[in-house]
PDB file of N, CA and C in Angstrom:
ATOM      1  N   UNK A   1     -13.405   8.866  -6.264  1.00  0.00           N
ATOM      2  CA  UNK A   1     -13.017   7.578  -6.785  1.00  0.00           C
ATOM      3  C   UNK A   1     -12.159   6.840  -5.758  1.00  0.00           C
ATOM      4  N   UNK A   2     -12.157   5.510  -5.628  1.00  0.00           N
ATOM      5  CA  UNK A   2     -11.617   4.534  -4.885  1.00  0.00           C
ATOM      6  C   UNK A   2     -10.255   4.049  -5.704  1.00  0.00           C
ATOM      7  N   UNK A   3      -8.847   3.682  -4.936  1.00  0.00           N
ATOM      8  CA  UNK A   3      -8.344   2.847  -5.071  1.00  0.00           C
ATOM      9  C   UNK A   3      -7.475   2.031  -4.149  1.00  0.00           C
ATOM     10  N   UNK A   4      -6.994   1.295  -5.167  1.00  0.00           N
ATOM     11  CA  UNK A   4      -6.177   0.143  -4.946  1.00  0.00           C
ATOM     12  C   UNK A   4      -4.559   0.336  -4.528  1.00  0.00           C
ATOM     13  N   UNK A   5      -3.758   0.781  -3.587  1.00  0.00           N
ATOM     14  CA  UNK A   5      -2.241   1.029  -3.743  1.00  0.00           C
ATOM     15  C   UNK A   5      -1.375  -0.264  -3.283  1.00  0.00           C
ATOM     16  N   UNK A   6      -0.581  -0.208  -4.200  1.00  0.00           N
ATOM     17  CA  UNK A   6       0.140  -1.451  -3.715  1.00  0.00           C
ATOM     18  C   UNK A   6       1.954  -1.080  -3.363  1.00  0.00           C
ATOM     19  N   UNK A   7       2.206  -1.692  -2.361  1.00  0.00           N
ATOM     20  CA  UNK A   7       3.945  -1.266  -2.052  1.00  0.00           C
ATOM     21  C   UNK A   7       3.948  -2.967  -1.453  1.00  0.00           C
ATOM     22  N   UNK A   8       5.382  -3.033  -1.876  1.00  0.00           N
ATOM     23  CA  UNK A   8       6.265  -3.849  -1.250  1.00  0.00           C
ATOM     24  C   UNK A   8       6.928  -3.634  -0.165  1.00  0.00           C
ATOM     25  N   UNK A   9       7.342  -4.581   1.271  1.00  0.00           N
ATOM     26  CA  UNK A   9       8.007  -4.033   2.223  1.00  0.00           C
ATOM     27  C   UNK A   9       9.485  -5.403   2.163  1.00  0.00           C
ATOM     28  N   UNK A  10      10.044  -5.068   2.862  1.00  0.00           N
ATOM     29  CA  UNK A  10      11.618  -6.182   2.984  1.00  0.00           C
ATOM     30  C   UNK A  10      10.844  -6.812   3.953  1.00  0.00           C
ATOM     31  N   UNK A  11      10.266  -7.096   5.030  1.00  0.00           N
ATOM     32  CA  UNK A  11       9.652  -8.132   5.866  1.00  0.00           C
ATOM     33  C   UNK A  11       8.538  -7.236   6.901  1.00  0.00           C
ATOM     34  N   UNK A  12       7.742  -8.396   7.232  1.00  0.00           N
ATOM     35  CA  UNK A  12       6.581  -8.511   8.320  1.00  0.00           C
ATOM     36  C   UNK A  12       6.475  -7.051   9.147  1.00  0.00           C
ATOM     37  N   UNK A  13       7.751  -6.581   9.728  1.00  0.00           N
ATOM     38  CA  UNK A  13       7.338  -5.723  10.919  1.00  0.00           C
ATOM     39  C   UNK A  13       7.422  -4.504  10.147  1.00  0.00           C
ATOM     40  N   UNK A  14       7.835  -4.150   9.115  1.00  0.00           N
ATOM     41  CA  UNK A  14       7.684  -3.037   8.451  1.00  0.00           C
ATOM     42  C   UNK A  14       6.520  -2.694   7.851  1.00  0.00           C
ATOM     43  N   UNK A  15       5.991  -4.364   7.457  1.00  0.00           N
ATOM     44  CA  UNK A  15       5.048  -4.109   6.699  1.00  0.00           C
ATOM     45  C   UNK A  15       3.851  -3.645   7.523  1.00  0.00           C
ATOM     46  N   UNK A  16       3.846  -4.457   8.621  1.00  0.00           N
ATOM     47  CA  UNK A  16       2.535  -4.003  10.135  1.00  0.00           C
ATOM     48  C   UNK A  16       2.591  -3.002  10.428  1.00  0.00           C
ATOM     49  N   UNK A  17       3.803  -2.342  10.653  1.00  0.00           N
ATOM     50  CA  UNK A  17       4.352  -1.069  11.425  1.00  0.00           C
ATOM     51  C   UNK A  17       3.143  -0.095  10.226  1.00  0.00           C
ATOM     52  N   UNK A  18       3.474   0.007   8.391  1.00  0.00           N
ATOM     53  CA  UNK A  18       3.147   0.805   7.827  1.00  0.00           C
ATOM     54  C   UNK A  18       1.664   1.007   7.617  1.00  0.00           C
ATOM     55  N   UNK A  19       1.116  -0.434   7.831  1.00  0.00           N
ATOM     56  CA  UNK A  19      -0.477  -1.031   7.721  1.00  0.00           C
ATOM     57  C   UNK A  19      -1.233  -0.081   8.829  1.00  0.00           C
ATOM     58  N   UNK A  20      -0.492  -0.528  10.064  1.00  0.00           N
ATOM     59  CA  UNK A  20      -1.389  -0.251  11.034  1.00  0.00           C
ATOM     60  C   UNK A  20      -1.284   1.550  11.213  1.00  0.00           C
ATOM     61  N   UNK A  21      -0.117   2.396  10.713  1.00  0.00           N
ATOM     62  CA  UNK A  21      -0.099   3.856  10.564  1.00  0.00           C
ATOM     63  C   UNK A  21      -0.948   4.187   9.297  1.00  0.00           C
ATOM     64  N   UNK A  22      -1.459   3.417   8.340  1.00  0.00           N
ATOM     65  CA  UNK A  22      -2.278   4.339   7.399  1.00  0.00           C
ATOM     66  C   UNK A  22      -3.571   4.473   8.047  1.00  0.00           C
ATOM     67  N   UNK A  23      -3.645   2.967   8.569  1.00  0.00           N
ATOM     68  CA  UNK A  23      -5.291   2.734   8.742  1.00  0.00           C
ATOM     69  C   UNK A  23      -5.230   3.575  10.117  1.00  0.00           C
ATOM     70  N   UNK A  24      -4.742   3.794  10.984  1.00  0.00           N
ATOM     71  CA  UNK A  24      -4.646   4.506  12.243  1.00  0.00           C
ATOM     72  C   UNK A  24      -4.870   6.174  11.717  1.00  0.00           C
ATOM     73  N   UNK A  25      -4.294   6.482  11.155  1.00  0.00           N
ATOM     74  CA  UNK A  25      -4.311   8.077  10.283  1.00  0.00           C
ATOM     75  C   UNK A  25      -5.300   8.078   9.222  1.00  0.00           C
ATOM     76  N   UNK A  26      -6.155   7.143   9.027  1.00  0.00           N
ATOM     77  CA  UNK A  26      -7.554   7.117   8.259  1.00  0.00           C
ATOM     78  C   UNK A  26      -7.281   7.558   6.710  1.00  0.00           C
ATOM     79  N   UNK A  27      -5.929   7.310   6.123  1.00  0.00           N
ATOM     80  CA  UNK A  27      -5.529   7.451   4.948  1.00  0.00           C
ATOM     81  C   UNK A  27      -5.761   5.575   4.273  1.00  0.00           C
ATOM     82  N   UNK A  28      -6.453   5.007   4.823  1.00  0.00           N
ATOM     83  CA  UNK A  28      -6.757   3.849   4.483  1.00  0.00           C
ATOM     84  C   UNK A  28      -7.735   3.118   5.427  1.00  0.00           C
ATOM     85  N   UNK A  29      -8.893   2.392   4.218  1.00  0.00           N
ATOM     86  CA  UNK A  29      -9.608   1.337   5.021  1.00  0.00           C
ATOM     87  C   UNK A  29      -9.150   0.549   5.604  1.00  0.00           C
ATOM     88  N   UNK A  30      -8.781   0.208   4.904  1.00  0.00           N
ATOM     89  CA  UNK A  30      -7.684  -1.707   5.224  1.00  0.00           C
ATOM     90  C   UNK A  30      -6.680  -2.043   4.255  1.00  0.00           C
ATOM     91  N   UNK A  31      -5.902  -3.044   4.680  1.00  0.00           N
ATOM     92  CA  UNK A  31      -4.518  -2.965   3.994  1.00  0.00           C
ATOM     93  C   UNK A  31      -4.555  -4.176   4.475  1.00  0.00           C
ATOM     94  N   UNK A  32      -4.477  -5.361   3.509  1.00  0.00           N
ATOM     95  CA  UNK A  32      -4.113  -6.480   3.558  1.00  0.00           C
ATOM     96  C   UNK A  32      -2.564  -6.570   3.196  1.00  0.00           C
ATOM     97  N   UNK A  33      -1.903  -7.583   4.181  1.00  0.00           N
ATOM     98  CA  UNK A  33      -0.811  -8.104   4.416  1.00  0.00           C
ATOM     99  C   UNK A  33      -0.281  -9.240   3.387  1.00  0.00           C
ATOM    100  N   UNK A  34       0.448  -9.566   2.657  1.00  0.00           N
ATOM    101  CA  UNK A  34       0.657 -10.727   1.756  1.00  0.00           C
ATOM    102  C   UNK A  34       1.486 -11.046   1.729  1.00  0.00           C
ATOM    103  N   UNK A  35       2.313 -11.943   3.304  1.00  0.00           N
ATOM    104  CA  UNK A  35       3.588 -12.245   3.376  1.00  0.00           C
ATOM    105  C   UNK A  35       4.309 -13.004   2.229  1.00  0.00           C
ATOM    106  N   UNK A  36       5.370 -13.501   1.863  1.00  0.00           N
ATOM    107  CA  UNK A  36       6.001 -14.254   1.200  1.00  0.00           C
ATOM    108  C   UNK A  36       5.903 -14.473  -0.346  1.00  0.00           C
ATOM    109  N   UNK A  37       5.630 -13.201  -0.437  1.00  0.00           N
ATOM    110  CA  UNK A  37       5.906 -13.339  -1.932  1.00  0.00           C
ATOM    111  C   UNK A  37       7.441 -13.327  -2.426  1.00  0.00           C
ATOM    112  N   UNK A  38       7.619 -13.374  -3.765  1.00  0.00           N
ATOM    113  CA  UNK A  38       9.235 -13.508  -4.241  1.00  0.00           C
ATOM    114  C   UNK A  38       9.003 -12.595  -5.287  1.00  0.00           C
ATOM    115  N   UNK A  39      10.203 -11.494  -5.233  1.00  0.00           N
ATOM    116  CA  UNK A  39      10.344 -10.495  -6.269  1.00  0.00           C
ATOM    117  C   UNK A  39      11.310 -10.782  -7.044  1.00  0.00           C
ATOM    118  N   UNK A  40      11.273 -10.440  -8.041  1.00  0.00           N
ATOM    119  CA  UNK A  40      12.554 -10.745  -9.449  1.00  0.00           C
ATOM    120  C   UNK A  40      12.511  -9.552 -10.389  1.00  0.00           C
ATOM    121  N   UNK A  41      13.700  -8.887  -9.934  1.00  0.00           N
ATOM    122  CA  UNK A  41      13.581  -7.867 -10.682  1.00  0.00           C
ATOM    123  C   UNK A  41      15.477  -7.248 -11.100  1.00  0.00           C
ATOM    124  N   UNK A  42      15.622  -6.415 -11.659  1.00  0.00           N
ATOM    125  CA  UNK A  42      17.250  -5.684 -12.080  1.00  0.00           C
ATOM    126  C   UNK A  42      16.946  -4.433 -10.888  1.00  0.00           C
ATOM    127  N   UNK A  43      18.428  -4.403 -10.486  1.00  0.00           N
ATOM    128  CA  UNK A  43      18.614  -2.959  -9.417  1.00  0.00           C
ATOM    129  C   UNK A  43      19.986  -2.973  -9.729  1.00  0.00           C
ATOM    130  N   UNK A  44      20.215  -1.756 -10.273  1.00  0.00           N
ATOM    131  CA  UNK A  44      21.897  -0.991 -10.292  1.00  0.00           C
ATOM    132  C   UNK A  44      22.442  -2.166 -11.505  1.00  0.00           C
ATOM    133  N   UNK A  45      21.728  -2.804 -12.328  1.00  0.00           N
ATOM    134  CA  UNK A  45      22.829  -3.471 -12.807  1.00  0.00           C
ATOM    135  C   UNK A  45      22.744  -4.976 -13.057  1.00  0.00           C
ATOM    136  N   UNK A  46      22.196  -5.335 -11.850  1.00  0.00           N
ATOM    137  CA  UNK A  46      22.053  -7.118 -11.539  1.00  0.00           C
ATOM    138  C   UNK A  46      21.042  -7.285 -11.220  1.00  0.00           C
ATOM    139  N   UNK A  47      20.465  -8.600 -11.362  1.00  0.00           N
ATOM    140  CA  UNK A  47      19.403  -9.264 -11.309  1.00  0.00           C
ATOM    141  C   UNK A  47      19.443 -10.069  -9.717  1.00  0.00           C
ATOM    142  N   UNK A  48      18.197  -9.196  -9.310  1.00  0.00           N
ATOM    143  CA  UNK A  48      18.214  -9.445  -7.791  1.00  0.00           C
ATOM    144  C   UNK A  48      16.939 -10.859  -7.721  1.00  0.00           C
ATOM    145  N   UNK A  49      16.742 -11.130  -6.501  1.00  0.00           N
ATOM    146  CA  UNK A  49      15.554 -11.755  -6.421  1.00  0.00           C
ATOM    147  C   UNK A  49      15.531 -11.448  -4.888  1.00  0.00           C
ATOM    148  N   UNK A  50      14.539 -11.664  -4.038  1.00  0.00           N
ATOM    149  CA  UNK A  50      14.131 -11.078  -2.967  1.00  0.00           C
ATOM    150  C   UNK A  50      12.816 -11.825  -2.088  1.00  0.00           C
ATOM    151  N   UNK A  51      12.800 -12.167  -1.008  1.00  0.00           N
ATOM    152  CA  UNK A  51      11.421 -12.412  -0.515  1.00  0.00           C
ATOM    153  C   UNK A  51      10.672 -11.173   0.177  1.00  0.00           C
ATOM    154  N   UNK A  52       9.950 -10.677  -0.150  1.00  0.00           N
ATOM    155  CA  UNK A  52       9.186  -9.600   0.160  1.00  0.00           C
ATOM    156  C   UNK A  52       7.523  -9.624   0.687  1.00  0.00           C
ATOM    157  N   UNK A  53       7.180  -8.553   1.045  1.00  0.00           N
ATOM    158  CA  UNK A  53       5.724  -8.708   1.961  1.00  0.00           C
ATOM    159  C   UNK A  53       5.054  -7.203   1.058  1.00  0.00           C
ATOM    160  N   UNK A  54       3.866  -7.989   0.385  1.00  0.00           N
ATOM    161  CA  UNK A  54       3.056  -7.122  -0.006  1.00  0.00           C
ATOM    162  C   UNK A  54       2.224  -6.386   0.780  1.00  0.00           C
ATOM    163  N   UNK A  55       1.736  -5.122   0.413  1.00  0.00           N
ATOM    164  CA  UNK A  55       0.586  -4.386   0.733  1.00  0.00           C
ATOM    165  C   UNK A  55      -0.177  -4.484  -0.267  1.00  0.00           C
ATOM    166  N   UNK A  56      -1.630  -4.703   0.149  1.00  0.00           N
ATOM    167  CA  UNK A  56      -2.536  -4.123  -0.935  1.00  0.00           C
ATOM    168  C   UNK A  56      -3.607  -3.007   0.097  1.00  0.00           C
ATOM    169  N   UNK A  57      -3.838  -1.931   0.130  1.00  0.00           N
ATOM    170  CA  UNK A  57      -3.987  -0.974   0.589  1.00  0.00           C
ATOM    171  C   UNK A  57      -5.486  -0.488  -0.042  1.00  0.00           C
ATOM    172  N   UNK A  58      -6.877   0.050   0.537  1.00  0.00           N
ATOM    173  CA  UNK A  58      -7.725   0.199   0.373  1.00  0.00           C
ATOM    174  C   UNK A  58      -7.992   1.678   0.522  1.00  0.00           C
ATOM    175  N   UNK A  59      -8.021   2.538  -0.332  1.00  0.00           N
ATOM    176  CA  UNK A  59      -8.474   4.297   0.108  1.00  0.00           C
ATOM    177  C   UNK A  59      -9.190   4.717  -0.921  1.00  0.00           C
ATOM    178  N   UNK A  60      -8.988   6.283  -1.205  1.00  0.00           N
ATOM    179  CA  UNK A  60      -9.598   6.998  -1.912  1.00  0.00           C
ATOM    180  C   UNK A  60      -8.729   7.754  -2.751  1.00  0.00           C
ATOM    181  N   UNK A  61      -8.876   8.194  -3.923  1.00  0.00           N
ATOM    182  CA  UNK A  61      -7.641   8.824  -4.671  1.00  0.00           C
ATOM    183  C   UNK A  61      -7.443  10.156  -4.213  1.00  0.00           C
ATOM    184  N   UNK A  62      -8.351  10.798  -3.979  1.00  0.00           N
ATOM    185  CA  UNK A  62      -8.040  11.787  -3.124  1.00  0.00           C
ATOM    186  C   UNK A  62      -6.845  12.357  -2.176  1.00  0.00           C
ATOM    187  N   UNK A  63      -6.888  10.950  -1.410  1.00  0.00           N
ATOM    188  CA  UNK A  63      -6.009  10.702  -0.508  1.00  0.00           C
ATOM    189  C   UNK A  63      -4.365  10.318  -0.832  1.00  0.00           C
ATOM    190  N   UNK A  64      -4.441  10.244  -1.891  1.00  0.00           N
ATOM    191  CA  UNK A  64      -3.547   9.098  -2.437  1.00  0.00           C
ATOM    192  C   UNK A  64      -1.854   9.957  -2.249  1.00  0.00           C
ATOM    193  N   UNK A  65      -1.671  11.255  -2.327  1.00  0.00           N
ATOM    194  CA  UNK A  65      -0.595  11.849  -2.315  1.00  0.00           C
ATOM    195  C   UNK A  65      -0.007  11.914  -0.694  1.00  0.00           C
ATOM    196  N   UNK A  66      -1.429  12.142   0.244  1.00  0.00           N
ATOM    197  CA  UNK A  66      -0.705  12.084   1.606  1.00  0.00           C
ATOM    198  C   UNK A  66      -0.344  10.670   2.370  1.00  0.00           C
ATOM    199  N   UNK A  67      -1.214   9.666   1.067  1.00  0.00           N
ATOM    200  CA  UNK A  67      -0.742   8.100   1.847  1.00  0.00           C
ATOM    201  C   UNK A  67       0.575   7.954   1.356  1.00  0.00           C
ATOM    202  N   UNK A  68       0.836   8.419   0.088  1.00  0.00           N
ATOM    203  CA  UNK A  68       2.476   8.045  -0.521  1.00  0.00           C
ATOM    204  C   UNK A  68       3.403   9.149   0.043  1.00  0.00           C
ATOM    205  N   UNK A  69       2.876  10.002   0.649  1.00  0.00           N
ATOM    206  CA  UNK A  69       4.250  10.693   1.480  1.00  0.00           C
ATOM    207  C   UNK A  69       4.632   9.952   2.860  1.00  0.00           C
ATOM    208  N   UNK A  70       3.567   9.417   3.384  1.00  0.00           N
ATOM    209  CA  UNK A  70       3.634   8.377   4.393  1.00  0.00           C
ATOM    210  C   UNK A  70       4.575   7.292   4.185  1.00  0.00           C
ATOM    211  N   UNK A  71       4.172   6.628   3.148  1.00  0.00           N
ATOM    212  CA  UNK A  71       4.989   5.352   2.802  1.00  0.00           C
ATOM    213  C   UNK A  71       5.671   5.545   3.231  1.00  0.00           C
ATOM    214  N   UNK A  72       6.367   6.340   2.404  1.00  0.00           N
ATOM    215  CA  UNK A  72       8.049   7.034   1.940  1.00  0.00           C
ATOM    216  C   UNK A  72       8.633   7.419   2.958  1.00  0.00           C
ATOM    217  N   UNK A  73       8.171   8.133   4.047  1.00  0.00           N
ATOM    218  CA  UNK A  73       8.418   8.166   5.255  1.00  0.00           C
ATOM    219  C   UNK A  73       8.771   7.016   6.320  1.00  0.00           C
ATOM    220  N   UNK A  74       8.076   6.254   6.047  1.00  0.00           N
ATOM    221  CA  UNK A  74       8.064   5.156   7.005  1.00  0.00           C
ATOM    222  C   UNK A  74       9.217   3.994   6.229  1.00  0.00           C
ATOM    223  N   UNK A  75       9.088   3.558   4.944  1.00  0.00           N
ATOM    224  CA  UNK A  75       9.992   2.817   4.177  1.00  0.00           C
ATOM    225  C   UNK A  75      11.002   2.319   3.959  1.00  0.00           C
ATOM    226  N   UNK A  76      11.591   1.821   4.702  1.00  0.00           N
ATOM    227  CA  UNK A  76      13.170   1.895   4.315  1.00  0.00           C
ATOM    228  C   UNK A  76      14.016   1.608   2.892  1.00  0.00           C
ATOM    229  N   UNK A  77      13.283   1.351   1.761  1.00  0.00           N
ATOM    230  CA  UNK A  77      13.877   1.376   0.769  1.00  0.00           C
ATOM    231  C   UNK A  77      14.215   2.744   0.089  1.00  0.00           C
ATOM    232  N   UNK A  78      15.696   2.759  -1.012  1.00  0.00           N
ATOM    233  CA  UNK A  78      15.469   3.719  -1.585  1.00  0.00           C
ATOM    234  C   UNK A  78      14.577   4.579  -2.741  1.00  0.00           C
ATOM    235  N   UNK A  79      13.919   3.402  -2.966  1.00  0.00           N
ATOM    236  CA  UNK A  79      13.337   3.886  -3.984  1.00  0.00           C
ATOM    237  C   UNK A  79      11.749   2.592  -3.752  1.00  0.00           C
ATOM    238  N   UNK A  80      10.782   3.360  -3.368  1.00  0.00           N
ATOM    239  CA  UNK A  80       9.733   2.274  -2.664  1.00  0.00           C
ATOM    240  C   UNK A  80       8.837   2.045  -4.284  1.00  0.00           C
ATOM    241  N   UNK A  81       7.979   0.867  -3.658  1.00  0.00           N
ATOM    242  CA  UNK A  81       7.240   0.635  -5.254  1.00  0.00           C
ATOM    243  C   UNK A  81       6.027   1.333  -4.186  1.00  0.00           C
ATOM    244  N   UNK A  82       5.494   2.311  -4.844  1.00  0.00           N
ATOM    245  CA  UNK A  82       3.822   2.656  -4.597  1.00  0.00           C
ATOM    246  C   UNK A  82       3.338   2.791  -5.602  1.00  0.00           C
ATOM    247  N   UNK A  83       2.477   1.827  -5.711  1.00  0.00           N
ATOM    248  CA  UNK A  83       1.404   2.305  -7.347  1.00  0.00           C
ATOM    249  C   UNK A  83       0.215   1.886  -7.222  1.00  0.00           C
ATOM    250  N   UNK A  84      -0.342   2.806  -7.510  1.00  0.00           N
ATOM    251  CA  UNK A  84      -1.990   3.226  -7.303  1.00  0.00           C
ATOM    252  C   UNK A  84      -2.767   2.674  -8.542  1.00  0.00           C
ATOM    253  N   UNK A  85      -4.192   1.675  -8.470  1.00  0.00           N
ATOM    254  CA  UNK A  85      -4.724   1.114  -9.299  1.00  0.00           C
ATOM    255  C   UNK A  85      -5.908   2.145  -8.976  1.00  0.00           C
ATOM    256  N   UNK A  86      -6.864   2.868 -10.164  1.00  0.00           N
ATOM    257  CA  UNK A  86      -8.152   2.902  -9.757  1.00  0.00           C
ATOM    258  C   UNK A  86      -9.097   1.991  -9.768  1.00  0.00           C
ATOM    259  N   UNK A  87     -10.044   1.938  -8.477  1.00  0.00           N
ATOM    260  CA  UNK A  87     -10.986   1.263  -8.718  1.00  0.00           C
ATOM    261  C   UNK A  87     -12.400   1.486  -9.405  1.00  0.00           C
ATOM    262  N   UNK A  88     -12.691   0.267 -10.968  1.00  0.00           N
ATOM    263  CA  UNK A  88     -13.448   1.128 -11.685  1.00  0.00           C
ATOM    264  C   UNK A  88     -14.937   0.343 -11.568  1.00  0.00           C
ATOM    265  N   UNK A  89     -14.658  -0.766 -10.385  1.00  0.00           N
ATOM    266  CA  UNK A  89     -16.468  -1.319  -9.838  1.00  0.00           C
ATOM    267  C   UNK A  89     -16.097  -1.971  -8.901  1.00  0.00           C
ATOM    268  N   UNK A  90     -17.086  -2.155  -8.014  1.00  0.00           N
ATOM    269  CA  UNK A  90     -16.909  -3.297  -7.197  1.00  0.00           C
ATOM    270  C   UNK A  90     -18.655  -2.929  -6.151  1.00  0.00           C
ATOM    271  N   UNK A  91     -18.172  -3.968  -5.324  1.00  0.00           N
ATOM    272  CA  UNK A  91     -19.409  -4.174  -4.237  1.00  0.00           C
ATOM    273  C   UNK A  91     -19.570  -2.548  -3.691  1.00  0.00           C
ATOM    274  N   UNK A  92     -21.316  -1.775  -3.755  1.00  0.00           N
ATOM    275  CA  UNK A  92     -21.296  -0.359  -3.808  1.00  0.00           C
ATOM    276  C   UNK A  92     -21.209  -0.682  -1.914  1.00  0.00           C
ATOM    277  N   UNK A  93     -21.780  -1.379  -1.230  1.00  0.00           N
ATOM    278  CA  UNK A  93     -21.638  -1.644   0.115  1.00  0.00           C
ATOM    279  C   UNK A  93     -20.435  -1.077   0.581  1.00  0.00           C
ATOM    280  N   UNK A  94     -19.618  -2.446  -0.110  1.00  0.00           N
ATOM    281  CA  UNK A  94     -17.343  -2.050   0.707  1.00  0.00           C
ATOM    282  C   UNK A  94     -17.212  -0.778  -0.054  1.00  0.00           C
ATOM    283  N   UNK A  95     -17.130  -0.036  -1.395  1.00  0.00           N
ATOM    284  CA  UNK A  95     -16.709   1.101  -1.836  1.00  0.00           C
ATOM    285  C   UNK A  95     -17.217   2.244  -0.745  1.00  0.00           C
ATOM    286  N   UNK A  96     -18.613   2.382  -0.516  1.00  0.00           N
ATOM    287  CA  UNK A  96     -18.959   3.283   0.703  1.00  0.00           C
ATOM    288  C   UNK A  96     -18.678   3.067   2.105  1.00  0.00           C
ATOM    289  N   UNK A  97     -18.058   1.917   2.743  1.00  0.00           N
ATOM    290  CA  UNK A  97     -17.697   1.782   3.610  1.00  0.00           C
ATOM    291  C   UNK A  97     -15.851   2.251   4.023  1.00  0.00           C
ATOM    292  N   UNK A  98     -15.393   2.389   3.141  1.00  0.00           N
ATOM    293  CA  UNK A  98     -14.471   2.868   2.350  1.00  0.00           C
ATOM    294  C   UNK A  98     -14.630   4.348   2.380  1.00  0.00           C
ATOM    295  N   UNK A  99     -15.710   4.574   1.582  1.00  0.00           N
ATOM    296  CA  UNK A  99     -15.466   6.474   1.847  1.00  0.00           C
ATOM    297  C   UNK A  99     -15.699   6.906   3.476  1.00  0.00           C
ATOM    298  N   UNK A 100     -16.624   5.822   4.062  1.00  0.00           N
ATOM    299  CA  UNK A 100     -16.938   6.624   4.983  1.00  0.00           C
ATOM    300  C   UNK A 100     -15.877   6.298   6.180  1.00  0.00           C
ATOM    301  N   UNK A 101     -15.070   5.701   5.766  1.00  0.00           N
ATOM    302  CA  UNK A 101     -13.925   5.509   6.959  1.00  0.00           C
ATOM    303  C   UNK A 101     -13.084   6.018   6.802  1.00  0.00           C
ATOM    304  N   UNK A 102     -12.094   6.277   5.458  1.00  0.00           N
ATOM    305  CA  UNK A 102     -10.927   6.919   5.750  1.00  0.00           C
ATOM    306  C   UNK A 102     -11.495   8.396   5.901  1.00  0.00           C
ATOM    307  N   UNK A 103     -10.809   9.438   5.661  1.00  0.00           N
ATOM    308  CA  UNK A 103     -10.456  10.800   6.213  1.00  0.00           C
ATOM    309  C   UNK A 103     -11.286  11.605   5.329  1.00  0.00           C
ATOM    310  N   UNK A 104     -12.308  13.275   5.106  1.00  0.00           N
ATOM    311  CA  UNK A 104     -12.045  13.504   3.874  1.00  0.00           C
ATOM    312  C   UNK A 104     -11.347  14.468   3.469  1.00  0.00           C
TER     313      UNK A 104
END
């Protein structure tokens, strides 16, 4: 099965730095970049808000435990958002292009 992982980074070079180590280590097809989003959320107490840089991250579930030890590794937050969507259709073309690129 295919999915979808998504993490937030604090800005641009973290976010490239982490993009270009999944897809380099074949724990991901592709990983689109989604600068400038705005987060709103509670941490410790208070209501933060934040400009942040999405990942949306392309693999296999398989994979999915050695891409989130990666993150976490690479991350500088304490507590990173990784959360994994399965994918339950899409184009059978990109899904197999997909298996056959990352790792197995």
């Amino acid at each position: 099965m295919h999915q979808v992982v998504i993490t937030n980074c604090p800005n641009d070079e973290v976010a490239q730095n982490i993009a270009k180590k999944l897809v380099t280590k074949r724990l991901a097809a592709c990983v689109n970049i989604m600068p400038n989003i705005t987060s709103v959320y509670e941490w410790q107490g208070e209501l933060q808000q934040d400009s942040e840089v999405m990942l949306i991250i392309k693999t296999k579930s398989s994979l999915f435990t050695e891409l989130k030890q990666h993150i976490e590794q690479l991350h500088p937050y304490d507590v990173a958002e990784i959360i994994a969507l399965d994918i339950q259709q899409g184009n059978e073309l990109y899904l197999n292009w997909i298996t056959n690129t990352v790792k197995d």
